[in-house]
C-alpha atoms as a PDB file:
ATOM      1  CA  UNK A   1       4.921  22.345   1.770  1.00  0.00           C
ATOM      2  CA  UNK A   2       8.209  21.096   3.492  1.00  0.00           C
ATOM      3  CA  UNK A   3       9.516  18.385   1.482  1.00  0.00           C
ATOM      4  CA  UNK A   4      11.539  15.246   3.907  1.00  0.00           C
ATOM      5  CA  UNK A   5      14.094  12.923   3.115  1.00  0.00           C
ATOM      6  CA  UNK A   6      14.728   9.566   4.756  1.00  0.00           C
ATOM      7  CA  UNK A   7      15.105  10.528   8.665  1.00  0.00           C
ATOM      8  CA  UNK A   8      14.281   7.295  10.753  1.00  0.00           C
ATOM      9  CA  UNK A   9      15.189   9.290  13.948  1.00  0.00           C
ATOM     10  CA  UNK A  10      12.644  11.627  13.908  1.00  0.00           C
ATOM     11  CA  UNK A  11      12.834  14.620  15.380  1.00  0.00           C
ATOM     12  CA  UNK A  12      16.350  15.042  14.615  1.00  0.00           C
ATOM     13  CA  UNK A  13      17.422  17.694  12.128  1.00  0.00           C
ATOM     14  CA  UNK A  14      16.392  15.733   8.532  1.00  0.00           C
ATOM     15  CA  UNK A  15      19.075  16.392   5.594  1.00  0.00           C
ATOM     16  CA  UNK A  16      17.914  17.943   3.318  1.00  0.00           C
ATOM     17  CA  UNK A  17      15.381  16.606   0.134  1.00  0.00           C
ATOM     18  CA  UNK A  18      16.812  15.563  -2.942  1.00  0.00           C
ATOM     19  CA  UNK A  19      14.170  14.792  -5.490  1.00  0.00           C
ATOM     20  CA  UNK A  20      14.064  11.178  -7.147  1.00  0.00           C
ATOM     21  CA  UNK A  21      12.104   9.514  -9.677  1.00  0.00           C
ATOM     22  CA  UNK A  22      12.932   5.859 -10.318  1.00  0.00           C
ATOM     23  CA  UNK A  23      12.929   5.737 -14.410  1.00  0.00           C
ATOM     24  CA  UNK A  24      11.981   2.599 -15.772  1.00  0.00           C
ATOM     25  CA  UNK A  25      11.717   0.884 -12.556  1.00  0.00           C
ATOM     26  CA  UNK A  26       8.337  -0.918 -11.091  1.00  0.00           C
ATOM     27  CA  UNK A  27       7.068  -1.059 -14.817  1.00  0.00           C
ATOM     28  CA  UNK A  28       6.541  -4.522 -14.275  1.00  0.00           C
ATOM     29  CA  UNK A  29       5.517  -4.202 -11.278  1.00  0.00           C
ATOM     30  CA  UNK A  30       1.469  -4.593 -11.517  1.00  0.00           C
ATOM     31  CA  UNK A  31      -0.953  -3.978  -8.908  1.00  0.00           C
ATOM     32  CA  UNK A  32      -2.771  -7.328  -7.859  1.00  0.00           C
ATOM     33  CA  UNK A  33      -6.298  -7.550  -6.417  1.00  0.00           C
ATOM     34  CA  UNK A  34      -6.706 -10.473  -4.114  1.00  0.00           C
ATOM     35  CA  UNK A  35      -9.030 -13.744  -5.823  1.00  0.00           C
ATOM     36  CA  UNK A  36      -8.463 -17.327  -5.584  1.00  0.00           C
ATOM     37  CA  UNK A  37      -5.900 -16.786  -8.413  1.00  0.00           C
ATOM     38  CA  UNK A  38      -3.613 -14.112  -6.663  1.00  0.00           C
ATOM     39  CA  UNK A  39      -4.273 -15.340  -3.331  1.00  0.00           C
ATOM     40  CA  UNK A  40      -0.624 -16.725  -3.058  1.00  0.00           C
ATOM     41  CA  UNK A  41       0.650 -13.318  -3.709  1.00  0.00           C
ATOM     42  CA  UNK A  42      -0.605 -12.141   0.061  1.00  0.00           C
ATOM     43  CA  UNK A  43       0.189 -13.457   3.515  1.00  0.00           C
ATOM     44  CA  UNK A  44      -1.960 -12.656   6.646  1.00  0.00           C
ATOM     45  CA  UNK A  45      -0.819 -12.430   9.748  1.00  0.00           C
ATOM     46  CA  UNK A  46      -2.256 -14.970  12.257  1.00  0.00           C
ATOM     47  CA  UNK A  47      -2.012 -12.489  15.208  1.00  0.00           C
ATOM     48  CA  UNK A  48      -5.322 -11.338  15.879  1.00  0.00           C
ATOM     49  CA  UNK A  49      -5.876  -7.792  15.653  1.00  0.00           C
ATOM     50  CA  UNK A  50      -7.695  -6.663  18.477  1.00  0.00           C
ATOM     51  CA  UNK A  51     -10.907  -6.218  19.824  1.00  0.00           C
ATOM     52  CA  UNK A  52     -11.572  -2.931  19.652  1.00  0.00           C
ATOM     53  CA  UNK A  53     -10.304  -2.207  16.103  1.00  0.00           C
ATOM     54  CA  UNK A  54     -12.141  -5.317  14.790  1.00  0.00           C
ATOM     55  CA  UNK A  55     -15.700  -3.207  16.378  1.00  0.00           C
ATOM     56  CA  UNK A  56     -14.891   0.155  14.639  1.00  0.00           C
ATOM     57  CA  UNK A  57     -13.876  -1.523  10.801  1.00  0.00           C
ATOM     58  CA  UNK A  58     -16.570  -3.041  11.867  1.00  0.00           C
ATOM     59  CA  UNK A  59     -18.555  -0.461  12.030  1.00  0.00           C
ATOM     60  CA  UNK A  60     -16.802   1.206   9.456  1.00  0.00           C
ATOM     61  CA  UNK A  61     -17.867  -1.929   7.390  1.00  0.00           C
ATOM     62  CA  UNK A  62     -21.437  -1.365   7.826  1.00  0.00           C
ATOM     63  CA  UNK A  63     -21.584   2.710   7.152  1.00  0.00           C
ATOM     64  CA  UNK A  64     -20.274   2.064   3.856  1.00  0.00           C
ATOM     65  CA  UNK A  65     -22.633  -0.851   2.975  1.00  0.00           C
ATOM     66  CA  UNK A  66     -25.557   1.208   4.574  1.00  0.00           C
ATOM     67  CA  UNK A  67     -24.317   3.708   1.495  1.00  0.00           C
ATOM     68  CA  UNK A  68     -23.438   1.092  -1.019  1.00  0.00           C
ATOM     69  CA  UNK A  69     -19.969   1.702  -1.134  1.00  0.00           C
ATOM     70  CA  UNK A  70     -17.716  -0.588  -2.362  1.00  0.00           C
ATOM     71  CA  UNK A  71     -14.178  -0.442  -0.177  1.00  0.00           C
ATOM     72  CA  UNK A  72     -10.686  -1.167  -1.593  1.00  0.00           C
ATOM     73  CA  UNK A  73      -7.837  -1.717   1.122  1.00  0.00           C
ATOM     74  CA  UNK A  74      -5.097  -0.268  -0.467  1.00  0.00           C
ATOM     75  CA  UNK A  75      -1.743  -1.998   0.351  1.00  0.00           C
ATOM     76  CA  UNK A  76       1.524   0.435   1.256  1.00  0.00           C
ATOM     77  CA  UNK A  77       4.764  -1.071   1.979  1.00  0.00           C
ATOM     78  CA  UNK A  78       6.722  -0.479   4.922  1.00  0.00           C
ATOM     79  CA  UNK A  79      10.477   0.052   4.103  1.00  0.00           C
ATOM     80  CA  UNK A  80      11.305  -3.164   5.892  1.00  0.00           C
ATOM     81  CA  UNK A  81       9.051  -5.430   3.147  1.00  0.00           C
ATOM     82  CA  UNK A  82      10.924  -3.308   0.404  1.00  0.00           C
ATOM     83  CA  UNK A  83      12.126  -7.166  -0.593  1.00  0.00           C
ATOM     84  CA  UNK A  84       9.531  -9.141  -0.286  1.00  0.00           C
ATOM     85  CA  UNK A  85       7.500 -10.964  -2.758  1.00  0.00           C
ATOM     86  CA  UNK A  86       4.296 -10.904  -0.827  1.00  0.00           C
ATOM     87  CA  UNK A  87       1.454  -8.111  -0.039  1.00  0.00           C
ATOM     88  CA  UNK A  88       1.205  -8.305   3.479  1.00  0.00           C
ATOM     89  CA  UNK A  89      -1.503  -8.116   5.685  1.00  0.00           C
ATOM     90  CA  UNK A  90      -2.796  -7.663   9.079  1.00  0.00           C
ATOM     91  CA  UNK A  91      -5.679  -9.791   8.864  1.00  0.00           C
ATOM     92  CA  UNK A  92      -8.196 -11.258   6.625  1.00  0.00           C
ATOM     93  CA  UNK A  93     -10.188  -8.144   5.936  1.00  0.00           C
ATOM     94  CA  UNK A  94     -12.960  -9.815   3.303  1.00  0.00           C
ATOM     95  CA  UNK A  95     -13.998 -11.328   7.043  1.00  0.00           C
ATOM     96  CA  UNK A  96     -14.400  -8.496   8.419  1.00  0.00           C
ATOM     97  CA  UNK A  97     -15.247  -5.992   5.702  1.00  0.00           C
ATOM     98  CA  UNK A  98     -18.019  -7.552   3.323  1.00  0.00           C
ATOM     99  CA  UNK A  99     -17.326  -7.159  -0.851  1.00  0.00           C
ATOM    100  CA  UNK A 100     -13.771  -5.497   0.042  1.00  0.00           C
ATOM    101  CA  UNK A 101     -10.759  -5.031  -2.432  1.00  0.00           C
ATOM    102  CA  UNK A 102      -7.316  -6.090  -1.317  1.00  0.00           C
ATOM    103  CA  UNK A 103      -5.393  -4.134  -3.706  1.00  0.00           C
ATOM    104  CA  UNK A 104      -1.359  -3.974  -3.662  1.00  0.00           C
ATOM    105  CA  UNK A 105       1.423  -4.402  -5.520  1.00  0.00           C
ATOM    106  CA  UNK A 106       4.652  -7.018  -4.103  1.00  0.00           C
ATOM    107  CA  UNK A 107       7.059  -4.811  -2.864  1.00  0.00           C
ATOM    108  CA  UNK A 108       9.934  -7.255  -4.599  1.00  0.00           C
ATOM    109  CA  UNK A 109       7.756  -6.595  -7.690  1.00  0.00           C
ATOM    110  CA  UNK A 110       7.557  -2.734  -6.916  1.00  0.00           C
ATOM    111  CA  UNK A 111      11.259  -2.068  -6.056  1.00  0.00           C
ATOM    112  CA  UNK A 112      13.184  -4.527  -7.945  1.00  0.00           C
ATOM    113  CA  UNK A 113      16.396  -2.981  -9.380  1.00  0.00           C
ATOM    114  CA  UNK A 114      16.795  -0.268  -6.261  1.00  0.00           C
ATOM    115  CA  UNK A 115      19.590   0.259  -3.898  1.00  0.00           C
ATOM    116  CA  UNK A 116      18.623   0.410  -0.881  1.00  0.00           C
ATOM    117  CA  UNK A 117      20.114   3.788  -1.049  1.00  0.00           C
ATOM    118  CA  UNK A 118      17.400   4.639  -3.916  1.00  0.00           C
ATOM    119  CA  UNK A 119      14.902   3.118  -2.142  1.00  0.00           C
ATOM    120  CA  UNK A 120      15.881   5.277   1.120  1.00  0.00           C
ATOM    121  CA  UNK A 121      14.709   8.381  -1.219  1.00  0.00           C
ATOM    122  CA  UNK A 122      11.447   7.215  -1.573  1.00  0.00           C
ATOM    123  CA  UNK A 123      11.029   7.124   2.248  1.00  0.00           C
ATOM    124  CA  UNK A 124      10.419  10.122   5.091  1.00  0.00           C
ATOM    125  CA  UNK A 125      10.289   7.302   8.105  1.00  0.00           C
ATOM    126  CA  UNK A 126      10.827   3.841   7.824  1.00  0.00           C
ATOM    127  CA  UNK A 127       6.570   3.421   7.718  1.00  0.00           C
ATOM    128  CA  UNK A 128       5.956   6.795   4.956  1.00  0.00           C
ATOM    129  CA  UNK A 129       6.405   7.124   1.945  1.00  0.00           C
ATOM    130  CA  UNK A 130       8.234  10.652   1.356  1.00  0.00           C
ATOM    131  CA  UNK A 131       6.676  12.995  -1.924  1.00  0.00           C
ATOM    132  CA  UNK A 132       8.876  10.980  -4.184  1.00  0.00           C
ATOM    133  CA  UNK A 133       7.700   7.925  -3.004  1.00  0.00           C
ATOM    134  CA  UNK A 134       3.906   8.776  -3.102  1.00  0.00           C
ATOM    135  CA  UNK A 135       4.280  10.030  -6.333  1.00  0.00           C
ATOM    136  CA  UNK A 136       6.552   6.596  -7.580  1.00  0.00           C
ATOM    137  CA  UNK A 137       3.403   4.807  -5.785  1.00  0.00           C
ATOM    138  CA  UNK A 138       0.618   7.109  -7.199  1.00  0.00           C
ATOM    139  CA  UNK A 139       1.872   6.355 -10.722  1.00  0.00           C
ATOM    140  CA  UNK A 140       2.199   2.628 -10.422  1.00  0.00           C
ATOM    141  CA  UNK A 141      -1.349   2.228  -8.742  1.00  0.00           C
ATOM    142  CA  UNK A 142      -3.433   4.363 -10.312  1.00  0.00           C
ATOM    143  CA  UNK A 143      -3.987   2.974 -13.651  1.00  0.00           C
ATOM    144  CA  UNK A 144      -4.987  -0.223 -11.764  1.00  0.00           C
ATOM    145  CA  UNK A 145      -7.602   2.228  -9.370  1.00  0.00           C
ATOM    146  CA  UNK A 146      -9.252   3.754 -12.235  1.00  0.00           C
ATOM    147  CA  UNK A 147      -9.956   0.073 -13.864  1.00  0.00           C
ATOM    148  CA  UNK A 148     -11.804  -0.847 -10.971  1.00  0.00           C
ATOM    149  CA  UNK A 149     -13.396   2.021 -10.981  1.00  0.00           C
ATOM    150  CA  UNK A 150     -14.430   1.848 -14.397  1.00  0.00           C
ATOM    151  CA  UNK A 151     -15.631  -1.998 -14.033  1.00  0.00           C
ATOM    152  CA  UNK A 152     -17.846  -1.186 -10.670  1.00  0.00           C
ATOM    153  CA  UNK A 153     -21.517  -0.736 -10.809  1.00  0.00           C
ATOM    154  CA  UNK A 154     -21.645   2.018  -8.149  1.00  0.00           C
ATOM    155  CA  UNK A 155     -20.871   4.913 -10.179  1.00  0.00           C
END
């Protein structure tokens, strides 16, 4: 497996991968499920999203009901929303997407107390996380996952 560092002019020659684990950081930094409670922790975009992708989550939407899946949109931040103290979306899934999740942590929340040279090594492009940042990610969300998991009726 090729490991990348930060490189936001792909294809050029990438330097080379330094491993990086933020210590301490994002401990406070809890994953939040959208309700009436959170819901001023996430903005939607008011540009529609179009057409055609609204027919295939749409269709998407009703495969997993037909199975009785339960679906959880799981929020990744873009470098670019490193700062900010909303989860950000593209739409309104729950209108889309019946008995859906929103599931994300605030990236101000997630990063706070990271350069923006630390947060660089958490990055391949400016929209992917690199294998330190999935694994900084997998760690935060996971214990937050595994409760919903454990509090569905599906399994």
């Amino acid at each position: 497996m090729t490991r990348l560092c930060f490189n936001p002019k792909m294809p050029e020659k990438p330097t080379p991968f330094v491993p990086f684990t933020p210590e301490n950081i994002g401990s406070k930094a809890e994953a939040i499920a959208y309700s009436q409670a959170t819901k001023g922790k996430f903005e939607f975009s008011t540009v529609p999203i179009p057409d055609w992708q609204v027919h295939f989550v749409s269709q998407f939407a009703r495969l997993l009901q037909e199975h009785d899946v339960r679906p959880i949109m799981l929020y990744i931040p873009v470098l670019g929303e490193a700062r900010s103290s909303v989860i950000t979306e593209r739409t309104y899934w729950p209108k889309i997407i019946n008995d859906v999740t929103l599931l994300g942590i605030p990236p101000g929340k997630m990063f706070d107390g990271l350069t923006d040279a630390e947060l660089e090594k958490l990055y391949v492009l400016p929209q992917h996380f690199n294998q330190n940042g999935q694994e900084f990610f997998t760690r935060l969300i996971t214990p937050t996952l595994l409760k919903l998991y454990e509090n569905s009726t599906n399994h």
